[in-house]
PDB file of N, CA and C in Angstrom:
ATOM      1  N   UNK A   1       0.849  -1.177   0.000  1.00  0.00           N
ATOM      2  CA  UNK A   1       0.000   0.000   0.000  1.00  0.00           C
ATOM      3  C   UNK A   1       0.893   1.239   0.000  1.00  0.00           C
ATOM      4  N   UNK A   2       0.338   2.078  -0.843  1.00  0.00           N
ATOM      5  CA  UNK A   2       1.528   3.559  -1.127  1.00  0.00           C
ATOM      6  C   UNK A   2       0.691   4.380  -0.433  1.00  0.00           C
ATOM      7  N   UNK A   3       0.955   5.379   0.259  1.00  0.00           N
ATOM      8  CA  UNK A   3       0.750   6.349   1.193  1.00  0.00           C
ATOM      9  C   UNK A   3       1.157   7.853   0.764  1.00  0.00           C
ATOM     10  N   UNK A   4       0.805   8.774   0.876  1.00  0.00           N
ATOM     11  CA  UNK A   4       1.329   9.748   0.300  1.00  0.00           C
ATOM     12  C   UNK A   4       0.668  11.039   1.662  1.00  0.00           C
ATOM     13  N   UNK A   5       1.571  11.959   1.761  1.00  0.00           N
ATOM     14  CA  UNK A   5       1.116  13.174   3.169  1.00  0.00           C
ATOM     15  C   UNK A   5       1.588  14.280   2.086  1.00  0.00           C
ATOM     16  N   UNK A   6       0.392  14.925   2.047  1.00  0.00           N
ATOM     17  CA  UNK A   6       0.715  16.149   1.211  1.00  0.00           C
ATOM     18  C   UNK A   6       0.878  17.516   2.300  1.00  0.00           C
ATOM     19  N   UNK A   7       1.851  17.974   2.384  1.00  0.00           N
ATOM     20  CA  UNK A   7       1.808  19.568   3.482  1.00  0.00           C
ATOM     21  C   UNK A   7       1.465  20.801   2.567  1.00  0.00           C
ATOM     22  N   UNK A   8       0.119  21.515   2.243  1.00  0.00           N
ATOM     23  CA  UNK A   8      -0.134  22.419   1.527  1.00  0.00           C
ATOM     24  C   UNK A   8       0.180  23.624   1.188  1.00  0.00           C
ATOM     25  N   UNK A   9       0.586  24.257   0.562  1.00  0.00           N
ATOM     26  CA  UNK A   9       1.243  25.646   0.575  1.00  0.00           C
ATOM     27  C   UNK A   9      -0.071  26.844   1.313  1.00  0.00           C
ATOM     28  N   UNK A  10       0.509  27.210   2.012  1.00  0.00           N
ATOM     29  CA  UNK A  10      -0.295  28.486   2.876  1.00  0.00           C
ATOM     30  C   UNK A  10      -0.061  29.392   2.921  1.00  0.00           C
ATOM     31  N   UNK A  11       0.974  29.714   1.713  1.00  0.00           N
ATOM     32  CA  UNK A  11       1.552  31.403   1.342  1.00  0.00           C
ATOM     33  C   UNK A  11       2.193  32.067   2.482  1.00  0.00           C
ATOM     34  N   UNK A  12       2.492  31.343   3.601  1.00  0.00           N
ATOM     35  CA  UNK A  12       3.340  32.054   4.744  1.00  0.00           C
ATOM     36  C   UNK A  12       4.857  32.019   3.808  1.00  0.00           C
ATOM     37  N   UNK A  13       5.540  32.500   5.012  1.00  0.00           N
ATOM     38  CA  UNK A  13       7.019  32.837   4.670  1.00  0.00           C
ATOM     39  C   UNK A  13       7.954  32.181   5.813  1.00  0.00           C
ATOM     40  N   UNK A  14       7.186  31.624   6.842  1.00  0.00           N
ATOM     41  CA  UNK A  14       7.612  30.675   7.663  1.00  0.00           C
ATOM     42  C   UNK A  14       7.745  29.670   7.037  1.00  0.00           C
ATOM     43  N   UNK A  15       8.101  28.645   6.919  1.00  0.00           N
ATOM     44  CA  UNK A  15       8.031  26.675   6.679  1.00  0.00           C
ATOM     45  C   UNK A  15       8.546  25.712   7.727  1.00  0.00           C
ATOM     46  N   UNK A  16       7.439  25.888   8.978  1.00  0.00           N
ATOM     47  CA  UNK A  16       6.970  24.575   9.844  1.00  0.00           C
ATOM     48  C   UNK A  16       6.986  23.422   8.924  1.00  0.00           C
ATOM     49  N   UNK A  17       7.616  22.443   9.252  1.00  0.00           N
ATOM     50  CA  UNK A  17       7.413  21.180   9.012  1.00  0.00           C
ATOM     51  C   UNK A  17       6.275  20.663  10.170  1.00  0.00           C
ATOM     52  N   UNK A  18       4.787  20.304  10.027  1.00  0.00           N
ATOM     53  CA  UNK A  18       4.025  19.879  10.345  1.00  0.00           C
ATOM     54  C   UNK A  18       4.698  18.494  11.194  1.00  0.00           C
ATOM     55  N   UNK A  19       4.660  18.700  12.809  1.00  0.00           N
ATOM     56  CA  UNK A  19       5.356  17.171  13.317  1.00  0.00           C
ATOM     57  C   UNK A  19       4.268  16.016  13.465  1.00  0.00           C
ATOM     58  N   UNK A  20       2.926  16.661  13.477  1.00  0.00           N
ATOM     59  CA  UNK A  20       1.815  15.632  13.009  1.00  0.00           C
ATOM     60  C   UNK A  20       1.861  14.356  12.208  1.00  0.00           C
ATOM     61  N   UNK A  21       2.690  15.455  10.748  1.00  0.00           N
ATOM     62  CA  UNK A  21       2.630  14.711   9.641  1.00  0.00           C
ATOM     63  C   UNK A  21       3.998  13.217  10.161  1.00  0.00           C
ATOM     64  N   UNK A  22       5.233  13.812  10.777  1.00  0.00           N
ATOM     65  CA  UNK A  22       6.464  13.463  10.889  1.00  0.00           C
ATOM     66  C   UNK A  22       5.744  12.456  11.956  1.00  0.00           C
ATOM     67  N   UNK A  23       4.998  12.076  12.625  1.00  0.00           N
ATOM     68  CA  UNK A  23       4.708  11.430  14.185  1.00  0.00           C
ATOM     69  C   UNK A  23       3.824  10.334  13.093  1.00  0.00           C
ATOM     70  N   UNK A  24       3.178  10.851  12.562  1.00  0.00           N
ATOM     71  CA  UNK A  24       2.357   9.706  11.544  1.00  0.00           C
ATOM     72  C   UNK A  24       2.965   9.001  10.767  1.00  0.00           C
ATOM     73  N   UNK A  25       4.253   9.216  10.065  1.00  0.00           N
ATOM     74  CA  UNK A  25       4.778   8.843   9.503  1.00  0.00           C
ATOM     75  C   UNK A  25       5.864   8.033   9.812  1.00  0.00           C
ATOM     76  N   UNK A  26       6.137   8.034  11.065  1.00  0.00           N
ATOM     77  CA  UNK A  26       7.078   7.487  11.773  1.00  0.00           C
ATOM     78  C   UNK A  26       6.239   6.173  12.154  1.00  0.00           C
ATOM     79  N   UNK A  27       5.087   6.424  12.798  1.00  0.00           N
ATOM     80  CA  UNK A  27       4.441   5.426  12.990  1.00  0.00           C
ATOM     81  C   UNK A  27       4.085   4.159  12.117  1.00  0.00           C
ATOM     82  N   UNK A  28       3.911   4.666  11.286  1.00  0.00           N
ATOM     83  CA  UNK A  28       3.185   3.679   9.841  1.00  0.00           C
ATOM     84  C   UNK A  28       4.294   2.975   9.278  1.00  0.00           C
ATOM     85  N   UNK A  29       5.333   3.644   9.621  1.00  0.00           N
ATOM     86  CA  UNK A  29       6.589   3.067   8.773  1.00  0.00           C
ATOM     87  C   UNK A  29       6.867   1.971   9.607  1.00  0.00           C
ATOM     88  N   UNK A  30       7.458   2.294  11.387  1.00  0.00           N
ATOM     89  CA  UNK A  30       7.951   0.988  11.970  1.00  0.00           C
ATOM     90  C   UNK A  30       6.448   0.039  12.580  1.00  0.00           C
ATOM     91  N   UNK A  31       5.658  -0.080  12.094  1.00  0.00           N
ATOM     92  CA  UNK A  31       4.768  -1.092  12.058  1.00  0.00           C
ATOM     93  C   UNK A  31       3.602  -1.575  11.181  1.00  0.00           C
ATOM     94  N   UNK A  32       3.580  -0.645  10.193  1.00  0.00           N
ATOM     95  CA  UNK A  32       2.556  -1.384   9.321  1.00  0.00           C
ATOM     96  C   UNK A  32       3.322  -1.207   8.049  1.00  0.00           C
ATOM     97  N   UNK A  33       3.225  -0.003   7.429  1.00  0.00           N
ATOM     98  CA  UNK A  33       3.462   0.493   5.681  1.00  0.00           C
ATOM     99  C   UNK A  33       5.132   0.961   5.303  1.00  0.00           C
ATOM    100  N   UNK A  34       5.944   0.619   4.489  1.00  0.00           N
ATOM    101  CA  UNK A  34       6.986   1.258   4.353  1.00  0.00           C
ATOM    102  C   UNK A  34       7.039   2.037   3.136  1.00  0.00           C
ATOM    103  N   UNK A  35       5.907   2.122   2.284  1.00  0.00           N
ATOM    104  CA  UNK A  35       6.265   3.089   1.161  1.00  0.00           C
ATOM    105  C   UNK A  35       5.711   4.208   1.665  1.00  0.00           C
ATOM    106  N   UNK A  36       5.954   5.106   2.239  1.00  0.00           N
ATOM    107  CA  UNK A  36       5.219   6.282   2.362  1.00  0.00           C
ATOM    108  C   UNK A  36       5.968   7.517   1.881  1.00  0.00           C
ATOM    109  N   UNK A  37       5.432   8.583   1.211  1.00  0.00           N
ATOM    110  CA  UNK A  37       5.867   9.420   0.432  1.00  0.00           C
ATOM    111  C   UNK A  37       5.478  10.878   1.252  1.00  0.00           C
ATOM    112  N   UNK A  38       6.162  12.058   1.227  1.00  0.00           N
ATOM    113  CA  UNK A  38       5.656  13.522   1.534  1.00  0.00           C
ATOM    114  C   UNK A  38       6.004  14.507   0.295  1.00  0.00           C
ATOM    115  N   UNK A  39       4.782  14.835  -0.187  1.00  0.00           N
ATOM    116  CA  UNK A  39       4.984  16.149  -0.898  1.00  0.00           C
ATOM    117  C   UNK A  39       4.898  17.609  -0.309  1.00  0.00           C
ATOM    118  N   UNK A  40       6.019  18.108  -0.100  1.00  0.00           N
ATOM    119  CA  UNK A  40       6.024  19.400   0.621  1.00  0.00           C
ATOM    120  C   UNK A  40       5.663  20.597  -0.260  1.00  0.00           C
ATOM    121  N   UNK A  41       4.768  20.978  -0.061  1.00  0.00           N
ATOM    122  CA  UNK A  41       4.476  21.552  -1.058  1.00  0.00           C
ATOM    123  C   UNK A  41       4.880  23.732  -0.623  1.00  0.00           C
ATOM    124  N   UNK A  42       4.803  23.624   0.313  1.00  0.00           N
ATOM    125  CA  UNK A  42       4.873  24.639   1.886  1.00  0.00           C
ATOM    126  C   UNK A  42       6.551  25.198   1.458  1.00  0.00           C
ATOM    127  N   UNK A  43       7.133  24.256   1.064  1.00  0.00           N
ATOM    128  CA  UNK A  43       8.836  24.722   1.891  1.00  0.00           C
ATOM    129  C   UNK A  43       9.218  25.191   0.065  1.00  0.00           C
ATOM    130  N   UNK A  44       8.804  24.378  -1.181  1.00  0.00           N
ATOM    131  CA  UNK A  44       9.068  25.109  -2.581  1.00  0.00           C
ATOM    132  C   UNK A  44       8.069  25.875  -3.113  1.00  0.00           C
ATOM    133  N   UNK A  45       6.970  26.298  -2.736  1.00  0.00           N
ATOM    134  CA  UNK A  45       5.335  27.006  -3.200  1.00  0.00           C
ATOM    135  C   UNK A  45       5.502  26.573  -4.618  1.00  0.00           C
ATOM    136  N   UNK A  46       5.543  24.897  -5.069  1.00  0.00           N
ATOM    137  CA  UNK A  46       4.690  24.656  -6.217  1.00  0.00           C
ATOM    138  C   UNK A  46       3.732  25.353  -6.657  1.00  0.00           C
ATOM    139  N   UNK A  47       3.226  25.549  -8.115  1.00  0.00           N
ATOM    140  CA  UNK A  47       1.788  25.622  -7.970  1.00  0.00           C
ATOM    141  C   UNK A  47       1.103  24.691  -8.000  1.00  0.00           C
ATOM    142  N   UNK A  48      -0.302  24.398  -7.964  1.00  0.00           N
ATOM    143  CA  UNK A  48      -1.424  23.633  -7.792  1.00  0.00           C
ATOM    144  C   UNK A  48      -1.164  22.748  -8.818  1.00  0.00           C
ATOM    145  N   UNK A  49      -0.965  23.152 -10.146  1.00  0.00           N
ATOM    146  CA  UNK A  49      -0.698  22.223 -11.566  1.00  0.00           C
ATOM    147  C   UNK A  49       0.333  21.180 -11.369  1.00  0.00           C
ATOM    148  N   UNK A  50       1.270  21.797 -10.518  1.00  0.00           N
ATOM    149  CA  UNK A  50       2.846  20.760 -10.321  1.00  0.00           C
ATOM    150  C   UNK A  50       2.548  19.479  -9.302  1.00  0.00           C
ATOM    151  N   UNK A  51       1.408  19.851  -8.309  1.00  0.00           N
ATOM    152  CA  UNK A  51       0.842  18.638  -7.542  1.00  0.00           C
ATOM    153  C   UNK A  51      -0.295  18.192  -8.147  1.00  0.00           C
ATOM    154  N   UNK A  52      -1.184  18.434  -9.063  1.00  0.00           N
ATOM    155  CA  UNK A  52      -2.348  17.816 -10.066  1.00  0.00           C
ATOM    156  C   UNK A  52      -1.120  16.695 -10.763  1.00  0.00           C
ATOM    157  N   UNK A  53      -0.127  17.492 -11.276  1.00  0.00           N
ATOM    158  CA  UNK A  53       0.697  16.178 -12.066  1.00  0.00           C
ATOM    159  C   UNK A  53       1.000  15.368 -11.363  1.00  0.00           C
ATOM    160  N   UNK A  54       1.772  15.666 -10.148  1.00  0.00           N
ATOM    161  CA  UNK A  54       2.410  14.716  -9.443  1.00  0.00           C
ATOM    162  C   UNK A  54       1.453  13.511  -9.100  1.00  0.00           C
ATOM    163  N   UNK A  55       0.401  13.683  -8.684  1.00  0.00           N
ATOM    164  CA  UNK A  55      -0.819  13.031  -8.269  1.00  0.00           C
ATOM    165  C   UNK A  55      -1.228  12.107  -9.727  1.00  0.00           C
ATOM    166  N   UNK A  56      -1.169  12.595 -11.163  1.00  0.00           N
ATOM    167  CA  UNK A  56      -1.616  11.906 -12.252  1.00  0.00           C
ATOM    168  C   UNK A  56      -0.251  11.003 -12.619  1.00  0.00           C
ATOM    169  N   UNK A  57       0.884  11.232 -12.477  1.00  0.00           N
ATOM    170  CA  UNK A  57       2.171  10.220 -12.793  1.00  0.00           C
ATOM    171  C   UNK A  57       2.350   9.100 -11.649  1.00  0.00           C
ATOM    172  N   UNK A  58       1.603   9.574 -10.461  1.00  0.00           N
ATOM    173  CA  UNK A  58       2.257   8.675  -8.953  1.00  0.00           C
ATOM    174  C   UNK A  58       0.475   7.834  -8.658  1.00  0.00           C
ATOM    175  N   UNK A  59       0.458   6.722  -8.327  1.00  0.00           N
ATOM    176  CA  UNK A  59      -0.606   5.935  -8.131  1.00  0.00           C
ATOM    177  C   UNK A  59      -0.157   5.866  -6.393  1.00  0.00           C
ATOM    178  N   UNK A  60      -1.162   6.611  -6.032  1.00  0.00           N
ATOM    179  CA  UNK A  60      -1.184   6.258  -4.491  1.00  0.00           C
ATOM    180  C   UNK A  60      -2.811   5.836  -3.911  1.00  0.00           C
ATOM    181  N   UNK A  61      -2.539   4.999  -3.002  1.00  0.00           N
ATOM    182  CA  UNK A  61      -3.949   4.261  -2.395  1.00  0.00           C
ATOM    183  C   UNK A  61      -4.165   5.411  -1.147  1.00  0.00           C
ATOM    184  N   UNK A  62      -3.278   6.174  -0.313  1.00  0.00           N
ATOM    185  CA  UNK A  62      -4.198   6.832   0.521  1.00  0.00           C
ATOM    186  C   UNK A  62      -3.185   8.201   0.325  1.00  0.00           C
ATOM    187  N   UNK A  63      -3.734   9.111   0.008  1.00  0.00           N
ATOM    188  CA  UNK A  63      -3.727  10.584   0.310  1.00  0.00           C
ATOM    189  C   UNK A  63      -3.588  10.966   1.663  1.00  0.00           C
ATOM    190  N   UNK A  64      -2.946  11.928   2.413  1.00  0.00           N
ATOM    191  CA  UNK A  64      -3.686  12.240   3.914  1.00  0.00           C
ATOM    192  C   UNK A  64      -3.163  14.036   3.583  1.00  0.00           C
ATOM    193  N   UNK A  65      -3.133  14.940   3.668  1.00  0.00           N
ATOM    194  CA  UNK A  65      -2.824  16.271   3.487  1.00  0.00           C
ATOM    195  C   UNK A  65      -2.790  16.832   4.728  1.00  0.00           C
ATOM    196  N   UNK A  66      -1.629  17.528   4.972  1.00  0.00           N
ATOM    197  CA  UNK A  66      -1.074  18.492   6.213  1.00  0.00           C
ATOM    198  C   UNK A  66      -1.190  19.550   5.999  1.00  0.00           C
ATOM    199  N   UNK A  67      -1.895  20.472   6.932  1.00  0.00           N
ATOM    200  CA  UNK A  67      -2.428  21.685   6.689  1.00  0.00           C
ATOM    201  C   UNK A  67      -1.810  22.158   8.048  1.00  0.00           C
ATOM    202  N   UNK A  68      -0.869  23.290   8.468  1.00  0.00           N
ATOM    203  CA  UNK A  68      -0.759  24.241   9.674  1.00  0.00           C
ATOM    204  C   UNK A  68      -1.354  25.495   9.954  1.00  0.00           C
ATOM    205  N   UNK A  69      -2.358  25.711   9.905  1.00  0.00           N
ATOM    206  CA  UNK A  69      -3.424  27.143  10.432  1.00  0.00           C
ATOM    207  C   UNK A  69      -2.908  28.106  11.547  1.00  0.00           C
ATOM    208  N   UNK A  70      -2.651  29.310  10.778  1.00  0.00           N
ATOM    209  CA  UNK A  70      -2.757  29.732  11.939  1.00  0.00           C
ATOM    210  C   UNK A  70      -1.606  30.867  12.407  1.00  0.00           C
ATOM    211  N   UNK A  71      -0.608  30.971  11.781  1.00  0.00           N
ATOM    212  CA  UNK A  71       0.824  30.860  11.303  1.00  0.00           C
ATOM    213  C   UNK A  71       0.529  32.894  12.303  1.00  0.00           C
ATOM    214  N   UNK A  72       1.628  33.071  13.106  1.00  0.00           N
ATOM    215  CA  UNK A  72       1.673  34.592  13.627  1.00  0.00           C
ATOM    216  C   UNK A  72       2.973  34.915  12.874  1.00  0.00           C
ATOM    217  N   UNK A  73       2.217  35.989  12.585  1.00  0.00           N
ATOM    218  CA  UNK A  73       3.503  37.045  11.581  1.00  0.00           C
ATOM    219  C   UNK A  73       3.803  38.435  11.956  1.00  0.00           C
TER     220      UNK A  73
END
């Protein structure tokens, strides 16, 4: 099973790495799933088109997306 954690771009100028995503991923790896993938999308501000592709070339069974709200500037 392929896994994929997308962290969304939120137009800040900070780039938190979401430890949610990192605690989930840690998890899944040493006991159930080892393909798991992160598209950071936050730390290079892809646009939307560059993760539509990525998503149409890469066959993944679960999606999960990291979102950080909230961000003080």
């Amino acid at each position: 099973m392929r896994i994929l954690f997308v962290i969304y771009d939120n137009g800040s100028q900070t780039n938190d790495f979401p430890l949610g995503v990192t605690y989930l991923c840690s998890f899944l790896r040493q006991y159930w799933y080892k393909d798991i993938a992160i598209y950071n999308q936050d730390i290079f501000h892809f646009p939307d088109e560059h993760l539509t592709n990525f998503l149409n070339n890469n066959h993944f069974d679960i999606v999960g997306v990291g979102v950080i709200g909230g961000y003080y500037q």
